[in-house]
PDB file of N, CA and C in Angstrom:
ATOM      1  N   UNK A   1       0.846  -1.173   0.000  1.00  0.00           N
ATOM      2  CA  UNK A   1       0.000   0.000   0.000  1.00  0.00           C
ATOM      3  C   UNK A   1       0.885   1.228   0.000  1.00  0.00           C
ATOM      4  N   UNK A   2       0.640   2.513  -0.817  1.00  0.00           N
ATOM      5  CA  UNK A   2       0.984   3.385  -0.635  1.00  0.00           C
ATOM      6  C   UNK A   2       0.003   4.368  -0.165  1.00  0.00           C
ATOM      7  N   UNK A   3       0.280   5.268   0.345  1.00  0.00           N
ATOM      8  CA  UNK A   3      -0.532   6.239   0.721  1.00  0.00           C
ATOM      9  C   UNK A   3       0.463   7.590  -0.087  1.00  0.00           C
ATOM     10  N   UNK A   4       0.233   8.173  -0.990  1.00  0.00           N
ATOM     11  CA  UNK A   4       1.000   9.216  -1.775  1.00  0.00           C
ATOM     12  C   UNK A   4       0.396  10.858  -1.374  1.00  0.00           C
ATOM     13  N   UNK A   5       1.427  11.389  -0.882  1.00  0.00           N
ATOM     14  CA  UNK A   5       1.243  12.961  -0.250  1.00  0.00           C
ATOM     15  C   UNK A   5       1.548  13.424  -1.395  1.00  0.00           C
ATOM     16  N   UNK A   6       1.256  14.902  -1.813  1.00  0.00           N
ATOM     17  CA  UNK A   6       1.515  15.316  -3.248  1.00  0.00           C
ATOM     18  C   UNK A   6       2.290  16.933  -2.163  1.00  0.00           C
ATOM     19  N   UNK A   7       3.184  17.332  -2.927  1.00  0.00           N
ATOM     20  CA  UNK A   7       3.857  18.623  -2.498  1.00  0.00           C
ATOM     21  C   UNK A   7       3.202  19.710  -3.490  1.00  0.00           C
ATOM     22  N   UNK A   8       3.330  21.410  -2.961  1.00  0.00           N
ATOM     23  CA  UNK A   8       3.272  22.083  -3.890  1.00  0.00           C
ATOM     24  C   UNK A   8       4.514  22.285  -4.852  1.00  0.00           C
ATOM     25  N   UNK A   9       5.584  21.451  -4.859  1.00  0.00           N
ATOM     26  CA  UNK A   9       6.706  21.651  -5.448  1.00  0.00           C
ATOM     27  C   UNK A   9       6.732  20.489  -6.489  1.00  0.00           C
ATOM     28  N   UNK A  10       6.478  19.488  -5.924  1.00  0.00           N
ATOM     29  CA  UNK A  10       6.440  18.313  -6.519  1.00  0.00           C
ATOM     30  C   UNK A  10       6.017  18.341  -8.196  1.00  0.00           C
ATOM     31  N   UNK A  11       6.664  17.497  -8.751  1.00  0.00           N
ATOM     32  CA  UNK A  11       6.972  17.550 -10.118  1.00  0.00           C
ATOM     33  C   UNK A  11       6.326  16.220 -11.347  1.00  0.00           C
ATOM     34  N   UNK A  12       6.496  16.446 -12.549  1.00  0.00           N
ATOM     35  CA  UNK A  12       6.090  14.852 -13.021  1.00  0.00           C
ATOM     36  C   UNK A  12       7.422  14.240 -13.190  1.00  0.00           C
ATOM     37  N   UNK A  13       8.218  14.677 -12.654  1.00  0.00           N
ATOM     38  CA  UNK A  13       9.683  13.721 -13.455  1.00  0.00           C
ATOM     39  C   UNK A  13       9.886  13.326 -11.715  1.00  0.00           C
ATOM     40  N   UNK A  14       9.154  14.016 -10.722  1.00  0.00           N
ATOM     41  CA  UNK A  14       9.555  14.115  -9.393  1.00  0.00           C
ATOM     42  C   UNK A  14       8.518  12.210  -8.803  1.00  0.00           C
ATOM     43  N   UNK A  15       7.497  12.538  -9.592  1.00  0.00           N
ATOM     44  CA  UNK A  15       6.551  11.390  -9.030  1.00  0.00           C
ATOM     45  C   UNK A  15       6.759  10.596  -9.994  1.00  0.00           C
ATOM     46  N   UNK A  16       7.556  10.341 -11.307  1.00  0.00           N
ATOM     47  CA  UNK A  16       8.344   8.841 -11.629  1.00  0.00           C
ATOM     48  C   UNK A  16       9.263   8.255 -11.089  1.00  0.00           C
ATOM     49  N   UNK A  17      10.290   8.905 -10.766  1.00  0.00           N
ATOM     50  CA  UNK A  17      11.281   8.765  -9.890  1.00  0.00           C
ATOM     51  C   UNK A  17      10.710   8.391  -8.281  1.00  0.00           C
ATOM     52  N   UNK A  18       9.740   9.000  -7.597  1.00  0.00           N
ATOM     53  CA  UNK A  18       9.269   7.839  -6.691  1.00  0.00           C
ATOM     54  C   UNK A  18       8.407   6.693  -7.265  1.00  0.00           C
ATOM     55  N   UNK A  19       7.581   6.801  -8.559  1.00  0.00           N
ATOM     56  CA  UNK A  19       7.078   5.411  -8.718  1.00  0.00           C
ATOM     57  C   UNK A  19       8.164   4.148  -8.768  1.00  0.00           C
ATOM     58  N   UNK A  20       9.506   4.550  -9.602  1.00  0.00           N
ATOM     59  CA  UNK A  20      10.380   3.696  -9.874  1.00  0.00           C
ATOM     60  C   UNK A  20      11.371   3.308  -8.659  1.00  0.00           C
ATOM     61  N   UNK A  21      11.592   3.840  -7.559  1.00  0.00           N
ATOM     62  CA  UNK A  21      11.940   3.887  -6.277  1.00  0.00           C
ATOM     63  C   UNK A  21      11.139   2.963  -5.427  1.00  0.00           C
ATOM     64  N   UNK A  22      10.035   3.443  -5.487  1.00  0.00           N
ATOM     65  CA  UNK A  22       9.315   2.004  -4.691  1.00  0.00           C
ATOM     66  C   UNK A  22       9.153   1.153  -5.177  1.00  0.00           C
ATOM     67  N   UNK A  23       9.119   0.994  -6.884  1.00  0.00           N
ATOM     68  CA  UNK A  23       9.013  -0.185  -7.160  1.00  0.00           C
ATOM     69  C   UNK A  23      10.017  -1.188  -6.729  1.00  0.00           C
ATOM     70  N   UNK A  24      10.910  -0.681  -7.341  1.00  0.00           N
ATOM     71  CA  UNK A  24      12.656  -1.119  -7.582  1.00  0.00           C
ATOM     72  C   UNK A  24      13.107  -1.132  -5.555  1.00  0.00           C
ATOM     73  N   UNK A  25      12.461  -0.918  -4.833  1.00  0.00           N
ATOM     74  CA  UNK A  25      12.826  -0.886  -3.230  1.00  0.00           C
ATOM     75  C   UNK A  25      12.839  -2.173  -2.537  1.00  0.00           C
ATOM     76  N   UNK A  26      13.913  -2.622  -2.648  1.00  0.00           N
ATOM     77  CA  UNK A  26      14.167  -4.192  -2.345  1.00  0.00           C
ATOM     78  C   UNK A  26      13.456  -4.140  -0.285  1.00  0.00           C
ATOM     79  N   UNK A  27      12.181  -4.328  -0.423  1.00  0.00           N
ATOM     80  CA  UNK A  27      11.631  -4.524   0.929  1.00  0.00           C
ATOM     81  C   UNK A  27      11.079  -5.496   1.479  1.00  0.00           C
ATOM     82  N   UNK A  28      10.756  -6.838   0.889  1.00  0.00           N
ATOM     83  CA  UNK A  28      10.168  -8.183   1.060  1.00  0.00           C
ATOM     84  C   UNK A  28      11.513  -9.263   1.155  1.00  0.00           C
ATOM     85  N   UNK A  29      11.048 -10.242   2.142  1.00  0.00           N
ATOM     86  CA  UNK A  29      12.152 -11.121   2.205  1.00  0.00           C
ATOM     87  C   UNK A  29      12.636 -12.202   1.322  1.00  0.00           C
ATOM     88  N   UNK A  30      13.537 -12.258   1.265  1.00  0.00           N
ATOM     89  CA  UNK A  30      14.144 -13.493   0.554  1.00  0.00           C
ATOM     90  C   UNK A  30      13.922 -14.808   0.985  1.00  0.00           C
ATOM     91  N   UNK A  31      14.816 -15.956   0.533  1.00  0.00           N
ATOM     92  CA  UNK A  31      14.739 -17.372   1.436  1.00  0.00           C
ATOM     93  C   UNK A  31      15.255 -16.850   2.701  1.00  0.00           C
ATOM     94  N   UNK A  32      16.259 -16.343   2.776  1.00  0.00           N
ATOM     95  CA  UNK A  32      17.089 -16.332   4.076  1.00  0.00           C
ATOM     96  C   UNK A  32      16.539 -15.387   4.995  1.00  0.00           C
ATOM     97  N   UNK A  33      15.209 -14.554   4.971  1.00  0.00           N
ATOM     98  CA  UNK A  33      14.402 -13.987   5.400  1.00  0.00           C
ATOM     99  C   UNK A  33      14.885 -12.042   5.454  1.00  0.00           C
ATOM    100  N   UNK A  34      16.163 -12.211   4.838  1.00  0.00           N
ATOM    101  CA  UNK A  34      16.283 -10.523   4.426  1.00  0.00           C
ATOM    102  C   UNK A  34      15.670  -9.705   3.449  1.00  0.00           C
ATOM    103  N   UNK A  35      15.560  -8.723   3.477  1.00  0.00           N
ATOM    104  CA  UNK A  35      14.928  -7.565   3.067  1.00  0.00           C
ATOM    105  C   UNK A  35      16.056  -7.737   1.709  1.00  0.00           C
ATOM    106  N   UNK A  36      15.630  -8.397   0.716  1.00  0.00           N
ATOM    107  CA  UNK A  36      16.293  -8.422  -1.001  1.00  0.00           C
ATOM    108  C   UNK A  36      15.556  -8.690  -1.874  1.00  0.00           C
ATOM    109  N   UNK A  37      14.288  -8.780  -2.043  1.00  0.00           N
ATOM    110  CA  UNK A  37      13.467  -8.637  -3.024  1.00  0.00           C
ATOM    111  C   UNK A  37      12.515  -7.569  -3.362  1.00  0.00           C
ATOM    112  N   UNK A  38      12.491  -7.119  -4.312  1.00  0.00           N
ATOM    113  CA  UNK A  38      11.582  -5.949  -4.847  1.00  0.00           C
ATOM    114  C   UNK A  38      10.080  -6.600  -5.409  1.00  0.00           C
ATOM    115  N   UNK A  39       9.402  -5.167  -5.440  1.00  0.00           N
ATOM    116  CA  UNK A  39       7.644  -6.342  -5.702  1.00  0.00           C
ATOM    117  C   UNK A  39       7.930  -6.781  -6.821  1.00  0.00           C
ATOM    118  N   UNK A  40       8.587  -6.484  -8.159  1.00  0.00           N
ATOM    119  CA  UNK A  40       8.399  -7.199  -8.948  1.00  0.00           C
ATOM    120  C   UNK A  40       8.942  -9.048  -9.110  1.00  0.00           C
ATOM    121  N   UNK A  41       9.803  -9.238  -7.967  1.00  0.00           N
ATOM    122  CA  UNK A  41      10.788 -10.324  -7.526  1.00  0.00           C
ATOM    123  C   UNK A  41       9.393 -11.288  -7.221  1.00  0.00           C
ATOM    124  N   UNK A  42       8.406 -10.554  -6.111  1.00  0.00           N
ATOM    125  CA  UNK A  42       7.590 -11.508  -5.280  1.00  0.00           C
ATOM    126  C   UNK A  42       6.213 -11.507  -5.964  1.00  0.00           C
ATOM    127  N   UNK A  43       5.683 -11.091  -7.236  1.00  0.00           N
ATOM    128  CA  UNK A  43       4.433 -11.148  -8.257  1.00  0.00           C
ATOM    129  C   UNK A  43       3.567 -10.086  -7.275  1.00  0.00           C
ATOM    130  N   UNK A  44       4.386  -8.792  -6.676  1.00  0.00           N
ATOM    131  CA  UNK A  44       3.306  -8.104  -5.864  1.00  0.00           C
ATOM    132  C   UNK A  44       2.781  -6.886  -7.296  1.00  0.00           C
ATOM    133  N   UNK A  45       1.573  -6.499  -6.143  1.00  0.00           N
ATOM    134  CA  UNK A  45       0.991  -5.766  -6.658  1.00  0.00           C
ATOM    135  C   UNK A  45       0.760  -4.362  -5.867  1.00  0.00           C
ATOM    136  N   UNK A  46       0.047  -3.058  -6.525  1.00  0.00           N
ATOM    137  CA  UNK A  46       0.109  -2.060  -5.153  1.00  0.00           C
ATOM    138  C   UNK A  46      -0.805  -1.179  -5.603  1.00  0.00           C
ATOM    139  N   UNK A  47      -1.362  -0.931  -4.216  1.00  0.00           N
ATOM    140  CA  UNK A  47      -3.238  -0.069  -3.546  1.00  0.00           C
ATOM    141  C   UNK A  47      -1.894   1.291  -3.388  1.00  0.00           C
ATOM    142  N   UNK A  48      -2.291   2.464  -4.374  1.00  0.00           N
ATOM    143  CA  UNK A  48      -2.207   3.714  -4.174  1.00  0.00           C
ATOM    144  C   UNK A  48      -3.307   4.308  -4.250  1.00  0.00           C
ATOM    145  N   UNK A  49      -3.571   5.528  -2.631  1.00  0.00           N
ATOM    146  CA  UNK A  49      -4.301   5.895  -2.163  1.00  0.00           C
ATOM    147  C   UNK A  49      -3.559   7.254  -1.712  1.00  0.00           C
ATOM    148  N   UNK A  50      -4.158   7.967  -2.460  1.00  0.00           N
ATOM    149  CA  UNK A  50      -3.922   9.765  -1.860  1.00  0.00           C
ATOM    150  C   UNK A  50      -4.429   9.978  -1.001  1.00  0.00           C
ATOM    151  N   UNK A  51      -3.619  10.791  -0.309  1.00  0.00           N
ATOM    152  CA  UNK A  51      -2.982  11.223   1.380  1.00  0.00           C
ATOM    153  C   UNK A  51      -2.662  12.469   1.485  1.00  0.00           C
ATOM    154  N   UNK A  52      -3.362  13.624   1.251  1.00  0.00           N
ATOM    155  CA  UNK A  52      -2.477  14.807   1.131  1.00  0.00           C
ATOM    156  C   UNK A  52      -2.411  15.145   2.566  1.00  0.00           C
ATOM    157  N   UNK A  53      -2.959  14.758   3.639  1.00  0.00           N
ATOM    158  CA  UNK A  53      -2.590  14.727   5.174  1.00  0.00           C
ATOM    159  C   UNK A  53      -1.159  14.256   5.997  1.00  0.00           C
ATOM    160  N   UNK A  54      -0.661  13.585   4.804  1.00  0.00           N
ATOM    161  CA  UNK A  54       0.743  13.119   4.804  1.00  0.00           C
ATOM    162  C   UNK A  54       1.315  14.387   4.711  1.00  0.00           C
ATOM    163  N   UNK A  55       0.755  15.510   4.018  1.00  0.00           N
ATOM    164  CA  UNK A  55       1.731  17.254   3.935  1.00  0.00           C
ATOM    165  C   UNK A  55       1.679  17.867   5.250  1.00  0.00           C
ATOM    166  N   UNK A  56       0.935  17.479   6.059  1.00  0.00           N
ATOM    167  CA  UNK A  56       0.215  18.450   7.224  1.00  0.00           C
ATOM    168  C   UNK A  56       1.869  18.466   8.192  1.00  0.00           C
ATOM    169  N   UNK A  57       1.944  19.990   8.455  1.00  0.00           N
ATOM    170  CA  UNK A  57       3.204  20.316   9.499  1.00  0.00           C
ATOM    171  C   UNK A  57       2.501  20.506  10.814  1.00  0.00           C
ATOM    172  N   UNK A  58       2.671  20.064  11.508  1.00  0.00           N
ATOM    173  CA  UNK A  58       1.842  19.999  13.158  1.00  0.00           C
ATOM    174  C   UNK A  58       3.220  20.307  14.124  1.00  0.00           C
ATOM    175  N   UNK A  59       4.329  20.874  13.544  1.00  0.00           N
ATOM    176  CA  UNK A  59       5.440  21.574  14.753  1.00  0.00           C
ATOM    177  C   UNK A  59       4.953  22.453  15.508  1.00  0.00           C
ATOM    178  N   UNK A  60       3.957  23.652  14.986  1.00  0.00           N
ATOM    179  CA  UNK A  60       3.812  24.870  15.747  1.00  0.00           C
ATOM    180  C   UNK A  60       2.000  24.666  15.914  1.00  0.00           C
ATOM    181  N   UNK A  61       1.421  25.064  16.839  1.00  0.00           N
ATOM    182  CA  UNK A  61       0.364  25.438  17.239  1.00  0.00           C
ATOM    183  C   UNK A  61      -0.301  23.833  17.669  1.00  0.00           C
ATOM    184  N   UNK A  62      -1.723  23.863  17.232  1.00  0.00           N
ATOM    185  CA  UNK A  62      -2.395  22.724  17.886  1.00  0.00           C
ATOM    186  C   UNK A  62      -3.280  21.714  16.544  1.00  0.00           C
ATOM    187  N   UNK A  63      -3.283  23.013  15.425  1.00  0.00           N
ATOM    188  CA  UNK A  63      -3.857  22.357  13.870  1.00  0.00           C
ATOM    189  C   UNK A  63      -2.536  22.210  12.975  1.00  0.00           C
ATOM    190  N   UNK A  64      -2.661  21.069  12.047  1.00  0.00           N
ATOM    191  CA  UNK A  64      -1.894  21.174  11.312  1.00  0.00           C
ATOM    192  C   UNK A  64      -2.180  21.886  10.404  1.00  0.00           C
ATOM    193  N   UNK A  65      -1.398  22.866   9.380  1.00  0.00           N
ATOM    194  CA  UNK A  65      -0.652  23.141   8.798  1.00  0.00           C
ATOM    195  C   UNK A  65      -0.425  22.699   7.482  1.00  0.00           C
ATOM    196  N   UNK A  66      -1.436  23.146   6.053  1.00  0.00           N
ATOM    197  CA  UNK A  66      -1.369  22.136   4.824  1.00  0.00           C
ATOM    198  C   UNK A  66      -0.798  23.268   3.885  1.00  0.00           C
ATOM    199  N   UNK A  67       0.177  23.990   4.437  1.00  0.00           N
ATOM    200  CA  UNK A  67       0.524  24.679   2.978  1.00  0.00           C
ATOM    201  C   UNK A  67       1.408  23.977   1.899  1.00  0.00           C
ATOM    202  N   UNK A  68       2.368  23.362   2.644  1.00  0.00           N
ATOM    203  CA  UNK A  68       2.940  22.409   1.724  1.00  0.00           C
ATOM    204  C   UNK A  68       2.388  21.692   0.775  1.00  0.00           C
ATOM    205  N   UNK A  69       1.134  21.279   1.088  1.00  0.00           N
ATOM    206  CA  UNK A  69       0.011  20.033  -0.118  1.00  0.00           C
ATOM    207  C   UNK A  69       0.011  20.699  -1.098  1.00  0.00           C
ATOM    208  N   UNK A  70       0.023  20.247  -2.245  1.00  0.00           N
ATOM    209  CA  UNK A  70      -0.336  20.671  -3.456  1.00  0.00           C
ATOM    210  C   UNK A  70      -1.799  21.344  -3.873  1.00  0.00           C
ATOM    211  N   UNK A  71      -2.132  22.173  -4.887  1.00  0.00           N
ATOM    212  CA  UNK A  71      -3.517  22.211  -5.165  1.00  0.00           C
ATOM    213  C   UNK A  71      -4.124  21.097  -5.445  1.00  0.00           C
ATOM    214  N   UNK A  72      -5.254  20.699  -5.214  1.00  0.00           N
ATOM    215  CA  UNK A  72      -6.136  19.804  -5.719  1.00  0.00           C
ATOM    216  C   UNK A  72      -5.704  18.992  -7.084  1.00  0.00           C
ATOM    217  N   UNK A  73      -5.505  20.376  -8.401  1.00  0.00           N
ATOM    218  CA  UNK A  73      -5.690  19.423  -9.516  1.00  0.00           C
ATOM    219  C   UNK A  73      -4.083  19.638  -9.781  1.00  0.00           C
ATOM    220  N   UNK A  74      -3.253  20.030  -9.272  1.00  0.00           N
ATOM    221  CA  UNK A  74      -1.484  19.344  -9.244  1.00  0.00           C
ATOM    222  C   UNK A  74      -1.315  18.058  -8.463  1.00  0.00           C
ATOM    223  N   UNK A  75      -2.295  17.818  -7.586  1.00  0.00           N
ATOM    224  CA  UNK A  75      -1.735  16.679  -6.705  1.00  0.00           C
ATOM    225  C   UNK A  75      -2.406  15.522  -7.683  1.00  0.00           C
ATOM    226  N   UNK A  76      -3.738  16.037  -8.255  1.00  0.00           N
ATOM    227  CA  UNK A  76      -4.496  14.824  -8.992  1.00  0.00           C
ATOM    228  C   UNK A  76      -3.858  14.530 -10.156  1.00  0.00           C
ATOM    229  N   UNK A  77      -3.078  15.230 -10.498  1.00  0.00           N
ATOM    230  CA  UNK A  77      -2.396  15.339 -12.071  1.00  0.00           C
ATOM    231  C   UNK A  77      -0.894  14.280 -11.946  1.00  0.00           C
ATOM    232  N   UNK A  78      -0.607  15.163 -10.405  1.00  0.00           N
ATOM    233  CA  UNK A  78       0.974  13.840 -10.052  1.00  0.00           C
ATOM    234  C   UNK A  78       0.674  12.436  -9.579  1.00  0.00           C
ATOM    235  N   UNK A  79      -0.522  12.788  -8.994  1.00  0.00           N
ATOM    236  CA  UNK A  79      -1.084  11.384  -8.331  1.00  0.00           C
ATOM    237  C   UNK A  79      -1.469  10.049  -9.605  1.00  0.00           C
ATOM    238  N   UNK A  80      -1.889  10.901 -10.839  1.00  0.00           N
ATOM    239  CA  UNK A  80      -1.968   9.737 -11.890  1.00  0.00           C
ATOM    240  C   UNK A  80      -1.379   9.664 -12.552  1.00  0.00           C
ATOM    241  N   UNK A  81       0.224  10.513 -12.495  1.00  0.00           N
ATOM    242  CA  UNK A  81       1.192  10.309 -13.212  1.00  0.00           C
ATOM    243  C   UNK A  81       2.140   9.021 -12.558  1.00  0.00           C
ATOM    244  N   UNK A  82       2.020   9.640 -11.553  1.00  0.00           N
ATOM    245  CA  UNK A  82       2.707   7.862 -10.133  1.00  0.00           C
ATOM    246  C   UNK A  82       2.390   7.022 -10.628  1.00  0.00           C
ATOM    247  N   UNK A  83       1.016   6.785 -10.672  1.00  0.00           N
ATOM    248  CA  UNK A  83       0.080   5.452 -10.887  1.00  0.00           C
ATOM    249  C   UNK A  83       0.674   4.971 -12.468  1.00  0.00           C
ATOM    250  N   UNK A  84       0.214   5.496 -13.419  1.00  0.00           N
ATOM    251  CA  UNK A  84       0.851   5.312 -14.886  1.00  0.00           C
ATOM    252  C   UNK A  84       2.078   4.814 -15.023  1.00  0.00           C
ATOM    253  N   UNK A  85       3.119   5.459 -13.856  1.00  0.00           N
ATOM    254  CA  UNK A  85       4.421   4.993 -13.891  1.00  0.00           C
ATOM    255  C   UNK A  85       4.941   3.691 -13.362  1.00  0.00           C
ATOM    256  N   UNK A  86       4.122   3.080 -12.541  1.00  0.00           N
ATOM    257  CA  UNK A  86       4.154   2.024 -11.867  1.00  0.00           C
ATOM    258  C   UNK A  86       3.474   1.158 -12.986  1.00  0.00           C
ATOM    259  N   UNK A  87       2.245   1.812 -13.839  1.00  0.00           N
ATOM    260  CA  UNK A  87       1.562   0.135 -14.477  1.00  0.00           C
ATOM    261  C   UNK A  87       2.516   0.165 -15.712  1.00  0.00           C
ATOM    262  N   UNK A  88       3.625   1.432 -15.884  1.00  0.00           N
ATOM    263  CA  UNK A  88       4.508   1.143 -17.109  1.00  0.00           C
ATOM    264  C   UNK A  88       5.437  -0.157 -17.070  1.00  0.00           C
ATOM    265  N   UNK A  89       5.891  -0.249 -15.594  1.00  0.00           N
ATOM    266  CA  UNK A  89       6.635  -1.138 -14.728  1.00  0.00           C
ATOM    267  C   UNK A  89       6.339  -2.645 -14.988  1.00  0.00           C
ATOM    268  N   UNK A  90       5.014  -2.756 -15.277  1.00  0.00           N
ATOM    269  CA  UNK A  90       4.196  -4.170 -15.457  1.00  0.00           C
ATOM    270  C   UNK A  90       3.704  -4.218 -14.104  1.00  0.00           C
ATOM    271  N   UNK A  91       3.575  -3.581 -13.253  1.00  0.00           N
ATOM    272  CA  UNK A  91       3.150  -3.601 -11.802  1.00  0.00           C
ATOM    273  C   UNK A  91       1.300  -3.757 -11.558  1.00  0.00           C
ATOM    274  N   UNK A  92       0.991  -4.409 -11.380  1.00  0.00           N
ATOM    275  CA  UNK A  92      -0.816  -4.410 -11.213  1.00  0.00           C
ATOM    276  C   UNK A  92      -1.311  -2.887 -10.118  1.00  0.00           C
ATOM    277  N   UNK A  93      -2.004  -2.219 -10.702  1.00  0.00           N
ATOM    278  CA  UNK A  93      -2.149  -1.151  -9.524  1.00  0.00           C
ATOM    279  C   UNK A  93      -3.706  -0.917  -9.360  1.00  0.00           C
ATOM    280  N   UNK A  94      -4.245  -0.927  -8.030  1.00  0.00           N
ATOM    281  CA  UNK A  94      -5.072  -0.680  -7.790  1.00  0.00           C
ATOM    282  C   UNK A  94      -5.397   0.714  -7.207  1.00  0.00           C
ATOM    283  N   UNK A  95      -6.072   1.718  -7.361  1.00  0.00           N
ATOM    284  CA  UNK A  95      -6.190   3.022  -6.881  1.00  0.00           C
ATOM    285  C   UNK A  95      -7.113   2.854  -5.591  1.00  0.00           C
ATOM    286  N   UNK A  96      -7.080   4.154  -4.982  1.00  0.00           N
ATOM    287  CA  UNK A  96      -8.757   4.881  -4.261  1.00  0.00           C
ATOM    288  C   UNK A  96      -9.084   6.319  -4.997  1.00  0.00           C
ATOM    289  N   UNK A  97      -9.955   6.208  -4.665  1.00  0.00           N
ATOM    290  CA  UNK A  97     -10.832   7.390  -5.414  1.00  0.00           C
ATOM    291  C   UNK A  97      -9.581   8.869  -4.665  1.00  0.00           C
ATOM    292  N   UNK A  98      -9.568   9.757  -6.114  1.00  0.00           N
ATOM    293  CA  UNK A  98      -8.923  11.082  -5.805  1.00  0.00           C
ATOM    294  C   UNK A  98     -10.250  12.374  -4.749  1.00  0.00           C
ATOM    295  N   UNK A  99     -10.057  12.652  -3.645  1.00  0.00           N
ATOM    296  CA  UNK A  99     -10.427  13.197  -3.065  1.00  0.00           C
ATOM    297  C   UNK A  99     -11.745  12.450  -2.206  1.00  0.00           C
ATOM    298  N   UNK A 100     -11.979  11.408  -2.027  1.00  0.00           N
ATOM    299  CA  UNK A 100     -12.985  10.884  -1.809  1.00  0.00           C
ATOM    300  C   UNK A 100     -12.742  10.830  -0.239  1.00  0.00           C
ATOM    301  N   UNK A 101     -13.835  10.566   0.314  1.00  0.00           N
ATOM    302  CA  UNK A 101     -14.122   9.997   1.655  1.00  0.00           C
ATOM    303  C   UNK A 101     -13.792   8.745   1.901  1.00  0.00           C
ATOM    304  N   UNK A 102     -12.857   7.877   1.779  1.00  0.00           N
ATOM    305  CA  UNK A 102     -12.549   6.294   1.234  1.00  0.00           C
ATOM    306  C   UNK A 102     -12.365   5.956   3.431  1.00  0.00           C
ATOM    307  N   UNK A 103     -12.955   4.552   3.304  1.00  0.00           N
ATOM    308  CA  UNK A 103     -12.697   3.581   4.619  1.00  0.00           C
ATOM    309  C   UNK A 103     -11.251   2.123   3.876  1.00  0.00           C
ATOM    310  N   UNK A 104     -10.100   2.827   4.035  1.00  0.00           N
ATOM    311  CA  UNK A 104      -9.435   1.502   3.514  1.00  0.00           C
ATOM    312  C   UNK A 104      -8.704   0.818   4.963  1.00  0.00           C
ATOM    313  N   UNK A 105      -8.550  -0.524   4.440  1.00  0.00           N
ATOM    314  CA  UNK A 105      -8.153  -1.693   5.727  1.00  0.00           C
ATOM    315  C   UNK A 105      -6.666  -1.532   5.226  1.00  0.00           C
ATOM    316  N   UNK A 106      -5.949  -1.942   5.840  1.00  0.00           N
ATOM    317  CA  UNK A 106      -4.564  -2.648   5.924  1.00  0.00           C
ATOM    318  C   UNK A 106      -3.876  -3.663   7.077  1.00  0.00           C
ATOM    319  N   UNK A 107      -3.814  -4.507   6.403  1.00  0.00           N
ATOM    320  CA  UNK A 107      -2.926  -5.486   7.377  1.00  0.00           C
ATOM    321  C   UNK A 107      -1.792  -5.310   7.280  1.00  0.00           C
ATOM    322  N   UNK A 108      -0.600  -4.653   8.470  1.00  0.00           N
ATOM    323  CA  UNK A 108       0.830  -4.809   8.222  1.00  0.00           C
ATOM    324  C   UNK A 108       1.151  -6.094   8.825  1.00  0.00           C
ATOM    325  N   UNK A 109       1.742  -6.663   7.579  1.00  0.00           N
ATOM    326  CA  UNK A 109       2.657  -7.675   7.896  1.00  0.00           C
ATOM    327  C   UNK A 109       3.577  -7.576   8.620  1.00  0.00           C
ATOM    328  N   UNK A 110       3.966  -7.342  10.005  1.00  0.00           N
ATOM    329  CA  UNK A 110       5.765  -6.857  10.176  1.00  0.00           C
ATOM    330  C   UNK A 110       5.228  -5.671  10.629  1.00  0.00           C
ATOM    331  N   UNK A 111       6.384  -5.242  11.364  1.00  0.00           N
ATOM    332  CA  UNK A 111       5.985  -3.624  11.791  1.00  0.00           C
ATOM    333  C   UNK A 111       7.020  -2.436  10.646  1.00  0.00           C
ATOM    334  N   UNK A 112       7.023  -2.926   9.507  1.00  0.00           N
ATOM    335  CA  UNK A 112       7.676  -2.075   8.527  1.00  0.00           C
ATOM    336  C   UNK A 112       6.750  -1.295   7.652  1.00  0.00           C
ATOM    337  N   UNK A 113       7.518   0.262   8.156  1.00  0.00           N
ATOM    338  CA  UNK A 113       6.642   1.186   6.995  1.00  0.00           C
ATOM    339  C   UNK A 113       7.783   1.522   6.748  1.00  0.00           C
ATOM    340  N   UNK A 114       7.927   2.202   5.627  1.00  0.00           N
ATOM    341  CA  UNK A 114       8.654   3.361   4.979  1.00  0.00           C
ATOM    342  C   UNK A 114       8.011   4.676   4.687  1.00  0.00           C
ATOM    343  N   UNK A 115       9.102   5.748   4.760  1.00  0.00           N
ATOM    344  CA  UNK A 115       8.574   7.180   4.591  1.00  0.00           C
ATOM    345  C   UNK A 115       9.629   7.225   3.324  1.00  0.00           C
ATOM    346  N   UNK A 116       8.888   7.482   2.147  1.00  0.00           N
ATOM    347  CA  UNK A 116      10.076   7.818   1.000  1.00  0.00           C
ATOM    348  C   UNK A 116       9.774   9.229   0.519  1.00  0.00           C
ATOM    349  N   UNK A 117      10.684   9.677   0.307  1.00  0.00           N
ATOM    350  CA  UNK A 117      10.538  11.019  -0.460  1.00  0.00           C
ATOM    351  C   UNK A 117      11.420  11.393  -2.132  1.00  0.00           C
ATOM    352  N   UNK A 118      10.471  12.140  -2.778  1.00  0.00           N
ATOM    353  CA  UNK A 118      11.102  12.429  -4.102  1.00  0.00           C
ATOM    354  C   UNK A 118      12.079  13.547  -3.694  1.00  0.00           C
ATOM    355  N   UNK A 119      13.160  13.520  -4.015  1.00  0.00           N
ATOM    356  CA  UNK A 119      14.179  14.997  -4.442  1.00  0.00           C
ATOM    357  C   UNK A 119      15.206  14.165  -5.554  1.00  0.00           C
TER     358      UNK A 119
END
């Protein structure tokens, strides 16, 4: 699962370069149970779901803070440029609705998340 924050800076050459980053992110185990296979190694597939709450700065005061998020239709524009870049990959991708009210489940396997960022 991804959950994808969109920046107001953020770019389309910025959100291939993370599609191809997570793809290519050797994070699933091997035989020997280390972290050396990438999804395309293990026939995975991946639920991207926009998150622009992932932008929110909550250092100062008691609300967060969304200036960083992108506008609406820059984040929707990078958000399906990600996606495109991943099914270029041969990657199966499943979305959630752009701006929606969505209830999604996740089971973590493991207590592993990653925070990745484009620069």
């Amino acid at each position: 699962m991804v959950l994808l924050g969109v920046g107001h800076d953020d770019t389309e050459a910025a959100a291939r370069q993370l599609a191809d980053k997570i793809v290519c992110l050797r994070v699933f185990d091997d035989e020997q149970g280390k972290m050396n296979l990438a999804l395309s190694d293990v026939g995975g597939s991946m639920l991207v779901v926009s998150q622009f709450t992932l932008m929110g700065d909550c250092r100062k005061g008691r609300r967060p803070s969304f200036d960083a998020a992108a506008p609406p239709e820059l984040a929707e524009c990078l958000y399906e440029v990600f996606i495109q870049a991943v099914r270029e990959q041969a990657i199966p991708v499943a979305t959630g609705r752009f701006r929606a009210n969505m209830q999604v489940e996740l089971v973590n396997d493991g207590p592993v998340t990653f925070f990745v960022e484009s620069n």
